[in-house]
Protein backbone atom coordinates (compact mmCIF):
# COMPACT_ATOMS: atom_id res chain seq x y z
CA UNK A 1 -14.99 -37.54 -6.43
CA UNK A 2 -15.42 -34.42 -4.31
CA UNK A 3 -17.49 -33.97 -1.50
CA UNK A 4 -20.00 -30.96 -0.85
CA UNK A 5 -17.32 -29.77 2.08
CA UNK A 6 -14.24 -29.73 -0.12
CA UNK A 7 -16.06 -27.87 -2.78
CA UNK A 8 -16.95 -25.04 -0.36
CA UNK A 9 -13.41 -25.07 0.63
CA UNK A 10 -12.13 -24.65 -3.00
CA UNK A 11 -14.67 -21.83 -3.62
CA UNK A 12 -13.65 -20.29 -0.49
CA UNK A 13 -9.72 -20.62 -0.92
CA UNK A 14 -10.53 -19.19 -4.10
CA UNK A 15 -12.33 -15.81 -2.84
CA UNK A 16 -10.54 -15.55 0.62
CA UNK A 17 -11.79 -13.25 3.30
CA UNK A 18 -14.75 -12.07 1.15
CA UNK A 19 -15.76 -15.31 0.74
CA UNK A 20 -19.56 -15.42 2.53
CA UNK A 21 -21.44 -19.17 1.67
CA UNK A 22 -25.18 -19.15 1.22
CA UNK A 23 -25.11 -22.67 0.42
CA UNK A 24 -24.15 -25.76 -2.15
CA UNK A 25 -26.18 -27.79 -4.43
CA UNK A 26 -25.53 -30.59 -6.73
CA UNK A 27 -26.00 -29.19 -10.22
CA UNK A 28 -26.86 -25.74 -11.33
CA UNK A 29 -30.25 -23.91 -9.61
CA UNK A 30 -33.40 -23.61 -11.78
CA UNK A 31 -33.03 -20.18 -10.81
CA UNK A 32 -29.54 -19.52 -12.04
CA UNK A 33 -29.11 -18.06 -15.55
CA UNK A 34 -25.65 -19.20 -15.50
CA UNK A 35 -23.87 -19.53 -19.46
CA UNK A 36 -20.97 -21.70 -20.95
CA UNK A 37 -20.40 -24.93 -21.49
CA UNK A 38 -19.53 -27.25 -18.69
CA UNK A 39 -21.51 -29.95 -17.46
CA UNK A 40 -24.48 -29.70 -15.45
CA UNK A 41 -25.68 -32.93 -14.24
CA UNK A 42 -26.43 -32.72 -10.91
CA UNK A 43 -23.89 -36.23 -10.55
CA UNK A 44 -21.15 -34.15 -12.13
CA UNK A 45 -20.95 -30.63 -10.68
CA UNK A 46 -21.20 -29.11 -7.17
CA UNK A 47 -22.27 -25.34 -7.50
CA UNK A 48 -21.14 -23.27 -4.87
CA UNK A 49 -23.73 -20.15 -3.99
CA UNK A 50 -21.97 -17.47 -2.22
CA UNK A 51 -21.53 -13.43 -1.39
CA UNK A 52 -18.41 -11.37 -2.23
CA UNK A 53 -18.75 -8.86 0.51
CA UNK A 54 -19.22 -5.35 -0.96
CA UNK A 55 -17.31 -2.44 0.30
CA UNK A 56 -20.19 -0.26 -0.67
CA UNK A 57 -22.79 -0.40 2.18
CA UNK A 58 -26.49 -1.30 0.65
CA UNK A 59 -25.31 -2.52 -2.56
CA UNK A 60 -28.19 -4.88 -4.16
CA UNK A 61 -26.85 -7.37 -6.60
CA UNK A 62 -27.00 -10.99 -8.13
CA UNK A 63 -25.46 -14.01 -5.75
CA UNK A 64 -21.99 -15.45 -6.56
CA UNK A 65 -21.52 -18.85 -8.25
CA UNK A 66 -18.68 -21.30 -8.18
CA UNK A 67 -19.36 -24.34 -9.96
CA UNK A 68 -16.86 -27.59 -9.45
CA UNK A 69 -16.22 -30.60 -11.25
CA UNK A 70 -16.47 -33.43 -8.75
CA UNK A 71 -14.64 -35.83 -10.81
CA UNK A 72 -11.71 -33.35 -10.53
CA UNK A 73 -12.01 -30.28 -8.13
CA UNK A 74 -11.51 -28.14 -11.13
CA UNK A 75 -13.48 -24.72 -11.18
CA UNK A 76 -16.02 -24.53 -14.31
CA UNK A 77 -17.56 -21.39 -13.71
CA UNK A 78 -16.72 -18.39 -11.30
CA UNK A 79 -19.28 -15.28 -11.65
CA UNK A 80 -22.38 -13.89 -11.18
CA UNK A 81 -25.40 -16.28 -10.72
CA UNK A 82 -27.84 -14.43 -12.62
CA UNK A 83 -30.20 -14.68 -9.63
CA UNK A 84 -31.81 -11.42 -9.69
CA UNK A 85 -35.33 -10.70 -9.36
């Protein structure tokens, strides 16, 4: 099993120097819209919530999500958190 700080090393190893955490949970947010089909038990999966870093100046847009198996350290998901409004 993987602890909260190794999966916000893998998600930032992942994303380097645009890499910006907000935060982890265990399982996905009620909030997220996130699709596909990996687990989401909060027991199984860490879920990463982070920024990219836009070049653009004043760019609004949806959080980041990275979510981990903690059995494994594998990444299940890597996109857009469908956190918007």
């Amino acid at each position: 099993m993987i602890t909260e700080e190794e999966a916000i090393a893998i998600a930032e190893k992942l994303h380097g120097a645009k890499f910006e955490l907000y935060g982890a949970t265990r399982g996905i947010p009620s909030n997220f819209a996130i699709y596909g089909s990996f687990p989401r038990n909060p027991d199984d999966v860490w879920c990463v919530y982070c920024s990219l870093r836009s070049e653009r100046a004043g760019v609004i847009a949806s959080g980041h999500a990275v979510v981990i198996a903690k059995d494994t350290g594998k990444v299940l998901y890597d996109g857009s958190a469908c956190d918007e409004g």
